[in-house]
Protein backbone atom coordinates (compact mmCIF):
# COMPACT_ATOMS: atom_id res chain seq x y z
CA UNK A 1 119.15 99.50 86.79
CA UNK A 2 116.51 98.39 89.08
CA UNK A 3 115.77 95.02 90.37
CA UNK A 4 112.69 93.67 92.10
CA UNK A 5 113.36 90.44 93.80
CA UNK A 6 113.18 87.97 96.58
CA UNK A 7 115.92 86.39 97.93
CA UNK A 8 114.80 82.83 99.21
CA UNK A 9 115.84 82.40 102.78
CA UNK A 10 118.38 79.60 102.49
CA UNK A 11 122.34 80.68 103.37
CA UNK A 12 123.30 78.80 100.17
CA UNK A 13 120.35 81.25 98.16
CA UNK A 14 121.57 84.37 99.85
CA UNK A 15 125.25 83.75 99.47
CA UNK A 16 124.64 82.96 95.77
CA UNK A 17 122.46 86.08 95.14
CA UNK A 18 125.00 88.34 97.45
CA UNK A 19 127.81 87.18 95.32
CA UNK A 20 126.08 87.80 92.12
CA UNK A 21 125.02 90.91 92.58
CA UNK A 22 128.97 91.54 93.88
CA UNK A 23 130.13 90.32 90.76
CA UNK A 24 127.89 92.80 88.92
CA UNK A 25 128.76 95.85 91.35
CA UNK A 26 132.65 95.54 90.54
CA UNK A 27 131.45 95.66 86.87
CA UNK A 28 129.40 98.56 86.73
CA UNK A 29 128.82 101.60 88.14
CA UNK A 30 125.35 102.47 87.04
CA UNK A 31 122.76 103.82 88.91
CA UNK A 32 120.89 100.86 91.19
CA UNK A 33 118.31 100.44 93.08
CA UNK A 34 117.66 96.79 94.23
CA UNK A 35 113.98 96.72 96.14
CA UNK A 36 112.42 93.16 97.78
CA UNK A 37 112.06 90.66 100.42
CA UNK A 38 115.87 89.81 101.89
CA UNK A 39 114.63 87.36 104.77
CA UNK A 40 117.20 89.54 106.64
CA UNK A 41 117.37 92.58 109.12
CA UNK A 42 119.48 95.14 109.61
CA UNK A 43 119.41 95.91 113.76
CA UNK A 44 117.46 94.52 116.55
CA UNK A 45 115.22 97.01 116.22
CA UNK A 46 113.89 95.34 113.05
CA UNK A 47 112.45 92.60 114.99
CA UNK A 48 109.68 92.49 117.54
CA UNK A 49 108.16 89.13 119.22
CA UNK A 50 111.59 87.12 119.53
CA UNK A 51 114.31 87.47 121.91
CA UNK A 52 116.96 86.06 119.95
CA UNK A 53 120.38 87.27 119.47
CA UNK A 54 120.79 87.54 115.76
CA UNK A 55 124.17 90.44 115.78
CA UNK A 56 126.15 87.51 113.53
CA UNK A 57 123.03 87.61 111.17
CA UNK A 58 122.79 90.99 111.44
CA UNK A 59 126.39 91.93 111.03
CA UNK A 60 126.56 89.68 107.67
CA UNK A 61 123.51 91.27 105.98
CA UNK A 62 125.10 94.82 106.17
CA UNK A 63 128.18 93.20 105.07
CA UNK A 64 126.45 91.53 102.17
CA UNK A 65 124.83 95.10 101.32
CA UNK A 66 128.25 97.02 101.60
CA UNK A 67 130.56 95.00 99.57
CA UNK A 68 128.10 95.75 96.79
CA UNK A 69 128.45 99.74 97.96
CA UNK A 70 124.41 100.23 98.16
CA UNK A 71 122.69 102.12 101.10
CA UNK A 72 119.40 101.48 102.67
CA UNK A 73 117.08 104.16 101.98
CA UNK A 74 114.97 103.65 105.02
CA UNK A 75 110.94 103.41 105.13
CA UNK A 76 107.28 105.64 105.18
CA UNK A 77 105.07 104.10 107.44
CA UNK A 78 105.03 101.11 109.36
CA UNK A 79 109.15 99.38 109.68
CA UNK A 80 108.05 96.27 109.90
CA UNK A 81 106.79 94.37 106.34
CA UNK A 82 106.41 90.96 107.69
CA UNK A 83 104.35 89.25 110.83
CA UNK A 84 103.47 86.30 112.28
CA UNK A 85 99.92 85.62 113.58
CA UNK A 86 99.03 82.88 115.56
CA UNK A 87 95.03 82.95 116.82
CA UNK A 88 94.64 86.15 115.18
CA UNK A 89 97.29 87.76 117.45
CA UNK A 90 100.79 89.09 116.03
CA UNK A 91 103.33 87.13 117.88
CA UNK A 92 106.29 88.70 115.38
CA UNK A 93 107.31 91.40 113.39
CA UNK A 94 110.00 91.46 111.13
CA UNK A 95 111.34 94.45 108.45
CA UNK A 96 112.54 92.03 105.68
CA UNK A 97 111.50 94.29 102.39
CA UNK A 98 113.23 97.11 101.97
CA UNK A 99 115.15 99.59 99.03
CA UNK A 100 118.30 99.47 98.63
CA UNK A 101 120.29 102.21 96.18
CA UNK A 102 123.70 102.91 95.77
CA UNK A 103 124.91 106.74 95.86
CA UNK A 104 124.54 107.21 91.65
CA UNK A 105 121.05 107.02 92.08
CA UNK A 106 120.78 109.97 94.23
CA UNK A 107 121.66 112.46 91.33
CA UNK A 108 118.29 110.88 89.41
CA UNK A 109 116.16 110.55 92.81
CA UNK A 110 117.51 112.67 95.71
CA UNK A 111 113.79 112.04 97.47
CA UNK A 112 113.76 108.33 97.23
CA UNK A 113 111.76 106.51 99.72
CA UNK A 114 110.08 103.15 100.53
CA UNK A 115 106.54 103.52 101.66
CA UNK A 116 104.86 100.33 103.79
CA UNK A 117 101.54 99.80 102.42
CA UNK A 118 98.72 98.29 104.52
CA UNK A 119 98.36 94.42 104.34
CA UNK A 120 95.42 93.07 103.24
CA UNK A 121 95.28 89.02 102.88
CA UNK A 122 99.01 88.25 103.31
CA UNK A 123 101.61 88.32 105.90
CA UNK A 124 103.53 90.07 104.11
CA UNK A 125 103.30 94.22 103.69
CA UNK A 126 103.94 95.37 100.18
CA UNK A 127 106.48 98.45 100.15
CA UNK A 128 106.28 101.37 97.45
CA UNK A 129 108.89 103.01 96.04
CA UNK A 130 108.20 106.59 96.14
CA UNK A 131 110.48 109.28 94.95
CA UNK A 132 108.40 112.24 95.14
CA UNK A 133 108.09 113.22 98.90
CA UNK A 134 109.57 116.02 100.67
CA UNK A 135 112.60 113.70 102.40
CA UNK A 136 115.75 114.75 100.83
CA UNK A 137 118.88 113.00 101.22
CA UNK A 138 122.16 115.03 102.18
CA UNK A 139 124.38 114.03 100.32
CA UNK A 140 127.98 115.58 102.19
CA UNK A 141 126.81 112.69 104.98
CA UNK A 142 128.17 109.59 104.69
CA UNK A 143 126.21 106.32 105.76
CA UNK A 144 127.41 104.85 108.92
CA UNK A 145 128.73 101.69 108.78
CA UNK A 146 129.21 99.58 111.60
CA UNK A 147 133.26 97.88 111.44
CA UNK A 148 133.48 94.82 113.50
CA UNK A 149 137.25 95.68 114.24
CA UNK A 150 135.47 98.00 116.99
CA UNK A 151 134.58 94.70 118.94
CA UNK A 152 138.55 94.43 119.38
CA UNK A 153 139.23 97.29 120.82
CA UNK A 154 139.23 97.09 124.94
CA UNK A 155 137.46 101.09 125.02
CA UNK A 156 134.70 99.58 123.00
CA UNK A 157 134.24 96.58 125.05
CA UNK A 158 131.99 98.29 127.75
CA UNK A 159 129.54 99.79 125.36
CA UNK A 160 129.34 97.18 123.01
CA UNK A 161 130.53 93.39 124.40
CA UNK A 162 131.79 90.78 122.13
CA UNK A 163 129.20 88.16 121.23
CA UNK A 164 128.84 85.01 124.01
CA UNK A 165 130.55 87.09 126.44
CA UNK A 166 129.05 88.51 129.48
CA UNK A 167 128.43 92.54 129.13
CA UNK A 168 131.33 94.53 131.46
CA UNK A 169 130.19 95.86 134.24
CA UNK A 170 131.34 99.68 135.28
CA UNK A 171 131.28 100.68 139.42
């Protein structure tokens, strides 16, 4: 299966397409690739201009994308799919498009790959789905996923502080 789509940027919209696509996931183990515009990111990294701290956004979107067991396979080209211009200057980037698979679909494309495509009249960059370059996925690695019972743990409070709370200091 493969789905094309845009998921409109309203919690209620996401929750409703995240759940659907849940639903569907428990049901069937077919090859998948779902490939659009989430209105979401995945790190910090996938937003430039704004200084924001978006880690509960950030930290539900990869939950959203794990409970239905699919993978991100990552981007050609320019990360970012998305900007703001104001005057004719970019004031902020944002990777919102991107492919996501889950592991079936590796034994059909083991090269798949998202290309960013230059942006013409939009704001939006379009984003190719390419399975024939030279990237292959290894498939003994598994996908890290980040587990927010890490936050808990004191060890893991100096390298990565809970949310709202001032960052630990060492001497």
């Amino acid at each position: 299966m493969s789905c094309i789509g845009h998921v409109q940027p309203h919690e209620k919209k996401k929750e409703e397409f995240w759940n659907d696509l849940s639903l569907y996931a428990d049901q069937n183990n077919a090859p998948r690739i779902i490939m659009g515009d989430f209105n979401d990111n995945a790190s910090l990294e996938e937003r430039k201009g704004c200084q924001s701290n978006r880690i509960d956004k950030i930290l539900q979107f990869k939950d959203r994308w794990n409970r239905c067991n699919l993978l991100d396979a990552g981007w050609i080209g320019n990360k970012f799919t998305w900007v703001r211009t104001q005057n004719g200057t970019v004031t902020l980037q944002e990777r919102q498009y991107r492919l996501l698979h889950n592991a079936e679909i590796i034994n059909l494309f083991p090269c798949i790959r998202p290309n960013t495509l230059q942006r013409r009249y939009s704001d939006h960059h379009p984003i190719l789905w390419n399975s024939k370059e030279d990237y292959v996925i290894d498939r003994n690695r598994r996908p890290f996923r980040f587990q927010a019972m890490w936050l808990t743990q004191e060890h893991c409070k100096v390298i990565l502080p809970m949310p709202g709370t001032e960052r630990e200091r060492t001497s």
